[in-house]
PDB file of N, CA and C in Angstrom:
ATOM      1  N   UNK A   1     -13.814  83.041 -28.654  1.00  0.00           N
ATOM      2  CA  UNK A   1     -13.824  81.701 -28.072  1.00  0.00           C
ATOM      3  C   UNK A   1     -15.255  81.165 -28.092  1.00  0.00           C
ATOM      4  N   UNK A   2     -15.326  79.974 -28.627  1.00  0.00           N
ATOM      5  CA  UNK A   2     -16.830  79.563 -28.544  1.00  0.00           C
ATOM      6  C   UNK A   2     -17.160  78.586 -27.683  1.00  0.00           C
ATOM      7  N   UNK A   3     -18.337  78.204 -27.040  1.00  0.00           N
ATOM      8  CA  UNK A   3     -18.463  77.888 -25.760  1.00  0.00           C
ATOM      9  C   UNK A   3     -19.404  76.424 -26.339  1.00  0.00           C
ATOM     10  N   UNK A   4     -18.729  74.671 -26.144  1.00  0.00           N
ATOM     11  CA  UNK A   4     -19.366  74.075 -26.980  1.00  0.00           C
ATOM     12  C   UNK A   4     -20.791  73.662 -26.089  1.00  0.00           C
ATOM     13  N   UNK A   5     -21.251  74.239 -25.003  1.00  0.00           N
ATOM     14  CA  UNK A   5     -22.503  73.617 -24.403  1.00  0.00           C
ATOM     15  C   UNK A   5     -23.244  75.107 -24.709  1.00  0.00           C
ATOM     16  N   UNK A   6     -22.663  76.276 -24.899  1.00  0.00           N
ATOM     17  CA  UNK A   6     -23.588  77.157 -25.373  1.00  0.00           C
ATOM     18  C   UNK A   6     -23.746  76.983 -26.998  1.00  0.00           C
ATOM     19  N   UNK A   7     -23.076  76.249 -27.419  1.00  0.00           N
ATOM     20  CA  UNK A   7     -23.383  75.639 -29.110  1.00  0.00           C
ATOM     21  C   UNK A   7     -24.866  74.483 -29.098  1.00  0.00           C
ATOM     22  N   UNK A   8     -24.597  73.475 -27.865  1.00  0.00           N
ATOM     23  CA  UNK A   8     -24.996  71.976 -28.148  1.00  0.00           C
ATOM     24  C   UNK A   8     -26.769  72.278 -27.793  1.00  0.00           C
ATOM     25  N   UNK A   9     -26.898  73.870 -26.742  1.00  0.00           N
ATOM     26  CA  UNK A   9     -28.090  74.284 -26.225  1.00  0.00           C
ATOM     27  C   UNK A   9     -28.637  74.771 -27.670  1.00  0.00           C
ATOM     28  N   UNK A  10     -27.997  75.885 -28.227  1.00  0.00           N
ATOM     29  CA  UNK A  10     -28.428  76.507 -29.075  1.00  0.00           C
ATOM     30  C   UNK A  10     -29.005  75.598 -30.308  1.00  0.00           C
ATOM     31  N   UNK A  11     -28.007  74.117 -30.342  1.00  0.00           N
ATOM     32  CA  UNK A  11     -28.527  73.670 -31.958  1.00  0.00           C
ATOM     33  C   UNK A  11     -30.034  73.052 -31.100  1.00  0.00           C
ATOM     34  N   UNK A  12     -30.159  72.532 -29.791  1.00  0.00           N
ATOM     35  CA  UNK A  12     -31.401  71.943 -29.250  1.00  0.00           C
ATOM     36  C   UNK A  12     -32.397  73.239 -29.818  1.00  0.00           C
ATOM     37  N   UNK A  13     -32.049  74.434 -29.456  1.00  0.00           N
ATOM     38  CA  UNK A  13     -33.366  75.378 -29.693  1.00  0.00           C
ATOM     39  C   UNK A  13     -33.716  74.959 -30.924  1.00  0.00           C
ATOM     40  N   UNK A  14     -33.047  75.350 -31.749  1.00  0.00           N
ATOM     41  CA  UNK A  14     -33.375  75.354 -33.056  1.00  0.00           C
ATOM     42  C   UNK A  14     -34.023  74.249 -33.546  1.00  0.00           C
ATOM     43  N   UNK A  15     -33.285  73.178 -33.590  1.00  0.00           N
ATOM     44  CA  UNK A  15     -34.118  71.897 -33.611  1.00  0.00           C
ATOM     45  C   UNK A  15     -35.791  71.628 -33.068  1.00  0.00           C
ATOM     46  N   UNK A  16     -35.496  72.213 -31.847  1.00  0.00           N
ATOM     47  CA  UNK A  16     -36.831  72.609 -31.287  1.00  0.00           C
ATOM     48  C   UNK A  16     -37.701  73.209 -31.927  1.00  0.00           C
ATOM     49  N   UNK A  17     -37.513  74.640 -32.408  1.00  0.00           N
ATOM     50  CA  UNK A  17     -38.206  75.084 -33.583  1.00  0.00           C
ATOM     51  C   UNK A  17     -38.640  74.463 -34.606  1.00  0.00           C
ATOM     52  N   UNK A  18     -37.409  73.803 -35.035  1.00  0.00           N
ATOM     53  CA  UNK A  18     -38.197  72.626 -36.433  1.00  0.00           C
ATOM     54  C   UNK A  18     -39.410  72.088 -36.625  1.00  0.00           C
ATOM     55  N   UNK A  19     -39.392  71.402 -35.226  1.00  0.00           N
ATOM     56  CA  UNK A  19     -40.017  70.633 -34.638  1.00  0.00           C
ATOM     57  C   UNK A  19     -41.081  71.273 -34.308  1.00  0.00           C
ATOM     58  N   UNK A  20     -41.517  72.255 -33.883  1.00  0.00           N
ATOM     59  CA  UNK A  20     -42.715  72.748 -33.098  1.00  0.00           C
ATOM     60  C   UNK A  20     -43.647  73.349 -34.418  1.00  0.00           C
ATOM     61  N   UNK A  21     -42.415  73.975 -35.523  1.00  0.00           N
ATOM     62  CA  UNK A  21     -43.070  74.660 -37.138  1.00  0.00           C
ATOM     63  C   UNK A  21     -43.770  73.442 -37.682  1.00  0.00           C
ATOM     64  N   UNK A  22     -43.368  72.190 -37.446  1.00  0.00           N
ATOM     65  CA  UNK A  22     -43.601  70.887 -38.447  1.00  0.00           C
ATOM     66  C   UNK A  22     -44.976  70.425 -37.799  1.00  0.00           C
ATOM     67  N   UNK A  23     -45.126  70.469 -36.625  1.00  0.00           N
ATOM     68  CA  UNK A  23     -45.834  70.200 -35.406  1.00  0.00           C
ATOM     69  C   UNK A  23     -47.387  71.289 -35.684  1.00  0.00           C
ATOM     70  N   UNK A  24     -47.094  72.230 -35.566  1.00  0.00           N
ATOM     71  CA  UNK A  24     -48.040  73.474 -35.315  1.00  0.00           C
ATOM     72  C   UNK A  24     -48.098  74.414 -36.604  1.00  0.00           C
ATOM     73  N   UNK A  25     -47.164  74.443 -37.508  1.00  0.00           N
ATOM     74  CA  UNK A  25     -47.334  74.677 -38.516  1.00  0.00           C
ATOM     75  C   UNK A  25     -47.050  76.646 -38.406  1.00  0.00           C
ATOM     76  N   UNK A  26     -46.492  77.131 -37.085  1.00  0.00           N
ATOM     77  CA  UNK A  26     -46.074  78.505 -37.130  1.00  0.00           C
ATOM     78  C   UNK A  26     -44.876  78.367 -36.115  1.00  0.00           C
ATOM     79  N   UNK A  27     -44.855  79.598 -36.071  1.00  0.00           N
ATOM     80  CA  UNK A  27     -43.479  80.229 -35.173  1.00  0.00           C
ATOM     81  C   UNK A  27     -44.163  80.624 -33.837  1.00  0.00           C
ATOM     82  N   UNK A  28     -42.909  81.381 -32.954  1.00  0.00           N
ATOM     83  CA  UNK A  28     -43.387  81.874 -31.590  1.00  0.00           C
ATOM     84  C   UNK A  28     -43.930  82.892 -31.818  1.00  0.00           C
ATOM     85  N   UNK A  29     -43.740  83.586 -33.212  1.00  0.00           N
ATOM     86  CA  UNK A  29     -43.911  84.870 -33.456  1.00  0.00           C
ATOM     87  C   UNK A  29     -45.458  84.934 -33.992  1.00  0.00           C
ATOM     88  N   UNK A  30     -46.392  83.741 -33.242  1.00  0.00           N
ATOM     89  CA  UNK A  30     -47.530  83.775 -33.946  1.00  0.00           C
ATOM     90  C   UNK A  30     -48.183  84.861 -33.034  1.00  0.00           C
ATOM     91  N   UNK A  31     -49.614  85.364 -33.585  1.00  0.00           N
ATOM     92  CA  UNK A  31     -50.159  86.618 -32.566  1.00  0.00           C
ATOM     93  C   UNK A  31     -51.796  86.286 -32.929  1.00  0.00           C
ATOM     94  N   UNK A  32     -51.956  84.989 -33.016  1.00  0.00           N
ATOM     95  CA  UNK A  32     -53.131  84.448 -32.467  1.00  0.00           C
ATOM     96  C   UNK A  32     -53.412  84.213 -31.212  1.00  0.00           C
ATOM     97  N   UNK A  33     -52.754  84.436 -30.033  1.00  0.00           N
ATOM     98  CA  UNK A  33     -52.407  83.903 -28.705  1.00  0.00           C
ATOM     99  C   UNK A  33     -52.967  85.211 -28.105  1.00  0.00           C
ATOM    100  N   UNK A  34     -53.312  85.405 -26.744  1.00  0.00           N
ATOM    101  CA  UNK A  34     -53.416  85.695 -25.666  1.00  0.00           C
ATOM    102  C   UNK A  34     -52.081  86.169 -24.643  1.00  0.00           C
ATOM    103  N   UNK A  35     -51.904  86.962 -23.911  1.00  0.00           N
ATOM    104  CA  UNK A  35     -51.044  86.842 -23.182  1.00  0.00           C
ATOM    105  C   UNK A  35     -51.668  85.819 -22.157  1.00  0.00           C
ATOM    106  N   UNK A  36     -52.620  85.870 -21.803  1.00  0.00           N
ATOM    107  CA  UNK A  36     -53.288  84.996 -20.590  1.00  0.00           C
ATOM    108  C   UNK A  36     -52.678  82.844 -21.710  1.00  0.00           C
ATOM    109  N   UNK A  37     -53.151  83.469 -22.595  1.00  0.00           N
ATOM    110  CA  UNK A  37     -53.424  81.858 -23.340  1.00  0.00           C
ATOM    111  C   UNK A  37     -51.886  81.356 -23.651  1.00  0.00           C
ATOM    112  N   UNK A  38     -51.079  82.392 -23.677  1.00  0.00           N
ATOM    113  CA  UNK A  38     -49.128  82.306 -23.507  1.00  0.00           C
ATOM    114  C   UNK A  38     -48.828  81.901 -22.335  1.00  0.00           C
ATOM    115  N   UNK A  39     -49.409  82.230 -21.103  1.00  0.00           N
ATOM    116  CA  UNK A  39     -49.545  82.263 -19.596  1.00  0.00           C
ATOM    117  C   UNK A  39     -49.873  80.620 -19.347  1.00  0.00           C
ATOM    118  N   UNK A  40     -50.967  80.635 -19.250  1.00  0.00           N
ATOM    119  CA  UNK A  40     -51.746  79.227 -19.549  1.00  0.00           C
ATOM    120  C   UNK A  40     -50.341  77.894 -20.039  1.00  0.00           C
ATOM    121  N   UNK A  41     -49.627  78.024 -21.684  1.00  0.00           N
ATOM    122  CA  UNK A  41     -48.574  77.206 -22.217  1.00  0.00           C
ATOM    123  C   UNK A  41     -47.784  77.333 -21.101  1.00  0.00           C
ATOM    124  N   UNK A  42     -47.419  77.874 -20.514  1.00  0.00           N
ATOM    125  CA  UNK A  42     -45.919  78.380 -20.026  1.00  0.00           C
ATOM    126  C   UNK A  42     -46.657  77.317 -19.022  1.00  0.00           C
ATOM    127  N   UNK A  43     -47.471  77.807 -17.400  1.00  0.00           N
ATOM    128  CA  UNK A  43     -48.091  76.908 -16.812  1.00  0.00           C
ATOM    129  C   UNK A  43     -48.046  74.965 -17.232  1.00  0.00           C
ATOM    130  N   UNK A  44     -48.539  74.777 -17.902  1.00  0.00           N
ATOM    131  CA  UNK A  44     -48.694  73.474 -18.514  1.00  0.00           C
ATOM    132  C   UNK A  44     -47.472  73.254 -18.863  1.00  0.00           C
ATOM    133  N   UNK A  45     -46.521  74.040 -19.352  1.00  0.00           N
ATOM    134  CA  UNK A  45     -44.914  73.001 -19.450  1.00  0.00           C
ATOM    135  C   UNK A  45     -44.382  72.846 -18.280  1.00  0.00           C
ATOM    136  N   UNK A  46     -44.748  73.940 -17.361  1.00  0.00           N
ATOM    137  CA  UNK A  46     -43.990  73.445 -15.825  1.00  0.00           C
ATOM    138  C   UNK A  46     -44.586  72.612 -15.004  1.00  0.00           C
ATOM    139  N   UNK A  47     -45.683  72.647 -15.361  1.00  0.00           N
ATOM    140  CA  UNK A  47     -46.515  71.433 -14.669  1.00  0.00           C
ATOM    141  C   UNK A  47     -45.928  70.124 -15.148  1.00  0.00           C
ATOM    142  N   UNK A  48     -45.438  70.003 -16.979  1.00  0.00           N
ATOM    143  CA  UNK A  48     -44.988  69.052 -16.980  1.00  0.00           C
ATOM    144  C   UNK A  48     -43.778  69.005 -16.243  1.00  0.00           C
ATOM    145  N   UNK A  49     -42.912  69.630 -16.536  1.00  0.00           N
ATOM    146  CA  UNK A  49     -41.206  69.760 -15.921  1.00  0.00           C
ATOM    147  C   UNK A  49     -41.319  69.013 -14.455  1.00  0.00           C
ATOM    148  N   UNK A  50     -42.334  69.549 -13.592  1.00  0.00           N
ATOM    149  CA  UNK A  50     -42.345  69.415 -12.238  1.00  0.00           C
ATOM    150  C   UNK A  50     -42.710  67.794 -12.186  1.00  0.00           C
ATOM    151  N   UNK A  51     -43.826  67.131 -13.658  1.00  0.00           N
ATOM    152  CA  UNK A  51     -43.887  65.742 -13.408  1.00  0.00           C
ATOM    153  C   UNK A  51     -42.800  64.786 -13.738  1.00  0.00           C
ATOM    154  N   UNK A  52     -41.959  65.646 -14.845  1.00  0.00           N
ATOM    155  CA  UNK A  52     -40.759  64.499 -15.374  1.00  0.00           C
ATOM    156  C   UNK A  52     -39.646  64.468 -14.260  1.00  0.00           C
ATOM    157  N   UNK A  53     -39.684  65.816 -13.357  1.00  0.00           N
ATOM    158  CA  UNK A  53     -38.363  65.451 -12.074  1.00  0.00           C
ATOM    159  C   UNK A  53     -39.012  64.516 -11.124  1.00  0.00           C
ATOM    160  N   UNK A  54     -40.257  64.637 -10.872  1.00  0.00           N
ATOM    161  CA  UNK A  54     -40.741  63.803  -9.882  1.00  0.00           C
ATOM    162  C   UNK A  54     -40.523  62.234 -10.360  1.00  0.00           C
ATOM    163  N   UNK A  55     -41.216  61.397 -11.718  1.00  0.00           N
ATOM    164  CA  UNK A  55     -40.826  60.393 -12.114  1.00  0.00           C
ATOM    165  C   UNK A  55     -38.912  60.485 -12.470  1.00  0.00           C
ATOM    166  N   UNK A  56     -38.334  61.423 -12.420  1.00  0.00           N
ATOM    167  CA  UNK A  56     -36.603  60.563 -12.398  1.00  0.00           C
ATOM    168  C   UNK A  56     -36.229  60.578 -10.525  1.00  0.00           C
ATOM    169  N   UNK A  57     -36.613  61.500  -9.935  1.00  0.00           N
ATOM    170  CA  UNK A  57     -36.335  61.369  -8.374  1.00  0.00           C
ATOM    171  C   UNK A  57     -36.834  59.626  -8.347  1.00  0.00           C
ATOM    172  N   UNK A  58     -38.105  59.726  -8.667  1.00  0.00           N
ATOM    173  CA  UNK A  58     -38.380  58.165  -7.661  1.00  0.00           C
ATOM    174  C   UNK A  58     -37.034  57.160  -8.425  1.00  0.00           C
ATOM    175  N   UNK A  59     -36.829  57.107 -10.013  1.00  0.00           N
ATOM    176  CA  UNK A  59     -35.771  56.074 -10.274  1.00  0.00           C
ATOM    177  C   UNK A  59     -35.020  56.038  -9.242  1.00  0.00           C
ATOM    178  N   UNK A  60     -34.246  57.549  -8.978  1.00  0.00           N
ATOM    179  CA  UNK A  60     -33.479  57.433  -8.283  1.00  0.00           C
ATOM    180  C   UNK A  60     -32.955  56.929  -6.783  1.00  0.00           C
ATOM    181  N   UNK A  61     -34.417  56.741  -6.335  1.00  0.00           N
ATOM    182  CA  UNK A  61     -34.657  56.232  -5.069  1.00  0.00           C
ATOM    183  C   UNK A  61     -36.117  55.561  -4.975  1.00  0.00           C
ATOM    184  N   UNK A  62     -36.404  54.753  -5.513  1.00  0.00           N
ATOM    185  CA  UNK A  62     -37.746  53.446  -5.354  1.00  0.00           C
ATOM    186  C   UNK A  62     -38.200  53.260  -4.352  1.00  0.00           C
ATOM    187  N   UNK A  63     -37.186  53.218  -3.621  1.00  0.00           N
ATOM    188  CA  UNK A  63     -38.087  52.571  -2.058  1.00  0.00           C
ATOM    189  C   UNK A  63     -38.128  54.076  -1.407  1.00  0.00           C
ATOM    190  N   UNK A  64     -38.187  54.711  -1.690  1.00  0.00           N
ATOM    191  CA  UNK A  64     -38.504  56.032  -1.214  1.00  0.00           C
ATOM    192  C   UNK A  64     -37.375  56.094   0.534  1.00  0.00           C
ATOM    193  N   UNK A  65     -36.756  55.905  -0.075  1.00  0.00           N
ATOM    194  CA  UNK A  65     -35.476  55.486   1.405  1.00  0.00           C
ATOM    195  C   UNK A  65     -34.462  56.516   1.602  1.00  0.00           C
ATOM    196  N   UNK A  66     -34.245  57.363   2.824  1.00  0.00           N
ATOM    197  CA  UNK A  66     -34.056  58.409   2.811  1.00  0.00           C
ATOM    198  C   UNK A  66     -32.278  58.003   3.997  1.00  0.00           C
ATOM    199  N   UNK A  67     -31.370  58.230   3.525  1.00  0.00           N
ATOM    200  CA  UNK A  67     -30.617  57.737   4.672  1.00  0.00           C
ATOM    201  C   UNK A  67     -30.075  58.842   5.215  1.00  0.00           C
ATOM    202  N   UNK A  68     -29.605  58.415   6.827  1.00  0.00           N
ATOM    203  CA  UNK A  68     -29.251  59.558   7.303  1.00  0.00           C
ATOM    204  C   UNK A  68     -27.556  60.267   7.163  1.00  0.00           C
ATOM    205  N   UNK A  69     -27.350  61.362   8.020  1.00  0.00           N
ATOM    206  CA  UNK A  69     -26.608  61.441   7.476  1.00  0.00           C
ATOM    207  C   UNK A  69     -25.234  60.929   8.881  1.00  0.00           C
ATOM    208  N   UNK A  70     -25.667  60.672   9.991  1.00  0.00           N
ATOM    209  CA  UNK A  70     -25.445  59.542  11.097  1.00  0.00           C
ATOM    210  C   UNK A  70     -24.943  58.546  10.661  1.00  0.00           C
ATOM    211  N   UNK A  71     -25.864  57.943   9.646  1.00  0.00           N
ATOM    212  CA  UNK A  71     -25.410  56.476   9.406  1.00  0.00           C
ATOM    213  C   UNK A  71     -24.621  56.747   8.583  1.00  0.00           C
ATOM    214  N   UNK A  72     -24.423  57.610   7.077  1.00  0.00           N
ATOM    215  CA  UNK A  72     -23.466  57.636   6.515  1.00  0.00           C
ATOM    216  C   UNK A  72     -22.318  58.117   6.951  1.00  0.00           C
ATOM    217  N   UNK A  73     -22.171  58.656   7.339  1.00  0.00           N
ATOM    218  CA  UNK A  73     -20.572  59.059   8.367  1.00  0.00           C
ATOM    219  C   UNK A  73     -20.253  57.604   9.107  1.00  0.00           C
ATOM    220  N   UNK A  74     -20.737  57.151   9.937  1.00  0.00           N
ATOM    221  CA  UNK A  74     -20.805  56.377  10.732  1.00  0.00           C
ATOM    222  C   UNK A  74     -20.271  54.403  10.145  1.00  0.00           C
ATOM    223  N   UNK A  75     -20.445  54.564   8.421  1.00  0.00           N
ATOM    224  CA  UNK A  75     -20.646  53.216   7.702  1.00  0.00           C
ATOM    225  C   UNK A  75     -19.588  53.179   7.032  1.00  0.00           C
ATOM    226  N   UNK A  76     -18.701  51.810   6.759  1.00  0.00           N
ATOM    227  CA  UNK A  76     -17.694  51.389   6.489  1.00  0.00           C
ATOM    228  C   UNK A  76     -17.634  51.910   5.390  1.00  0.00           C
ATOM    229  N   UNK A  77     -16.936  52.210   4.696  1.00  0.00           N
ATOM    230  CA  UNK A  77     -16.523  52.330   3.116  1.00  0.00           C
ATOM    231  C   UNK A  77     -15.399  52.100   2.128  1.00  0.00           C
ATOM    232  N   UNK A  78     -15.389  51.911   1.396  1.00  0.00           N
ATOM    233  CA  UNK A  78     -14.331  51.651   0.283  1.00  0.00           C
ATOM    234  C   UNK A  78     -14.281  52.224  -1.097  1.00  0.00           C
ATOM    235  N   UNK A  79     -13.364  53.092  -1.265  1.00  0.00           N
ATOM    236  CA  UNK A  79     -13.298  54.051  -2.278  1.00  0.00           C
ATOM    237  C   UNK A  79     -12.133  52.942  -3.390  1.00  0.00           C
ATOM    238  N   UNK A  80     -12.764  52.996  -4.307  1.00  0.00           N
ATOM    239  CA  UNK A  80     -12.598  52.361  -5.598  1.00  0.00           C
ATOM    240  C   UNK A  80     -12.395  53.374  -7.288  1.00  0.00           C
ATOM    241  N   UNK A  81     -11.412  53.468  -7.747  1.00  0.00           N
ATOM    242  CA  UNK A  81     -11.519  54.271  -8.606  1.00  0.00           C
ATOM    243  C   UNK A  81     -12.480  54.970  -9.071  1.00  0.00           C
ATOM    244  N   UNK A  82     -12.572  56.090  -7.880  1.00  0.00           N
ATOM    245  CA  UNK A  82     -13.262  57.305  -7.627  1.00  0.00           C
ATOM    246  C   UNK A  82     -14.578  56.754  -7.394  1.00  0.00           C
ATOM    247  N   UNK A  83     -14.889  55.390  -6.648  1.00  0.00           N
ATOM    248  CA  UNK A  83     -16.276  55.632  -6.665  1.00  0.00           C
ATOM    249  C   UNK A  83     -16.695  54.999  -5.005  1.00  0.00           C
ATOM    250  N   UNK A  84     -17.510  55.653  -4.435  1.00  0.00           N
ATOM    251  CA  UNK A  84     -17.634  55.294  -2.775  1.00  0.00           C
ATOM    252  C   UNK A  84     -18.600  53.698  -2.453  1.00  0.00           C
ATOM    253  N   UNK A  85     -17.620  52.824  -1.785  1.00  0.00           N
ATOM    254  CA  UNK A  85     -18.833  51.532  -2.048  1.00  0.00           C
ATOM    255  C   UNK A  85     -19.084  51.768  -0.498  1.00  0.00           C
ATOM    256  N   UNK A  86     -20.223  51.538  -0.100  1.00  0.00           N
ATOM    257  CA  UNK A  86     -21.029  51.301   1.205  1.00  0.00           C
ATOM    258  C   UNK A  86     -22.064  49.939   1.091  1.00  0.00           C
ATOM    259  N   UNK A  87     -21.562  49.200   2.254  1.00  0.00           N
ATOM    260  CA  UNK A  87     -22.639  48.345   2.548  1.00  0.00           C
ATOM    261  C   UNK A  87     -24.525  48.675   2.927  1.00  0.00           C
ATOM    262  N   UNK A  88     -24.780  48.336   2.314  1.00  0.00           N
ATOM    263  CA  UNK A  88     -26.421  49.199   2.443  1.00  0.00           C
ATOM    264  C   UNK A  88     -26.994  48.954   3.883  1.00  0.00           C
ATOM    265  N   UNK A  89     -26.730  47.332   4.643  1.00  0.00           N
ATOM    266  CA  UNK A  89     -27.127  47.286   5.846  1.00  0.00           C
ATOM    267  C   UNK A  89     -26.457  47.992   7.018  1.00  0.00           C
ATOM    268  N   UNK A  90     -25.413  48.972   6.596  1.00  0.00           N
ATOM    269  CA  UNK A  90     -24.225  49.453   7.834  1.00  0.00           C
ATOM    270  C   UNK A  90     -25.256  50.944   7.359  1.00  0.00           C
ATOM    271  N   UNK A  91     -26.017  51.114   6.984  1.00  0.00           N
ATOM    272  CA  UNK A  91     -27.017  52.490   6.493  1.00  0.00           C
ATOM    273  C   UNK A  91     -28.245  52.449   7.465  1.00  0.00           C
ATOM    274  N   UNK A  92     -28.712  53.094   8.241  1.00  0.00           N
ATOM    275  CA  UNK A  92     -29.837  53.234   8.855  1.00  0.00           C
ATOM    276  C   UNK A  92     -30.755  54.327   7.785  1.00  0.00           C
ATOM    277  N   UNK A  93     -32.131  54.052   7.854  1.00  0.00           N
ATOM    278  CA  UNK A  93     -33.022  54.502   7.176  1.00  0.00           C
ATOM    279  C   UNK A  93     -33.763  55.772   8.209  1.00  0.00           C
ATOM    280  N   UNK A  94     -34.417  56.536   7.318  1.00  0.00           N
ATOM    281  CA  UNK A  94     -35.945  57.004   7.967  1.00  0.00           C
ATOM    282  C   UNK A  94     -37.265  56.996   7.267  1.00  0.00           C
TER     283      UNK A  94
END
């Protein structure tokens, strides 16, 4: 049985590879590196990772508006083919 999001990951790696050979002109399997200087890459992609969730969190919330969970229990609603509508002023903030 083949698993199509363990397919859709796998063709990303690879692609990835393409990309990084076309880019850098070797493989992972290069042994010009450092473990410290492998250490170092690894560091710097999570540093990025940690900046690209931070810029999609704020999309997700701009006004940096945190609601409770008081007011949401508490606020009228209307469920609409599967989707929850709430009036934003029946929402208390913090």
């Amino acid at each position: 049985m083949k698993d199509k999001i363990v397919e859709q990951v796998t063709d990303k790696f690879t692609e990835r590879s393409s990309v990084g050979f076309s880019k850098y002109g070797t493989t992972l399997e290069r042994d010009d590196l450092s473990l410290l200087d492998w250490l170092n890459h690894l560091q710097e992609e999570l540093m990025d990772a940690t900046l690209y969730i931070e810029k999609l969190k704020s999309e997700l919330n701009p006004d940096g508006v945190v609601i409770t969970k008081e007011s949401w229990d508490n606020a009228d609603k209307i469920t609409h083919e599967g989707f929850i509508y709430v009036k934003y002023t029946d929402l208390t903030t913090v």
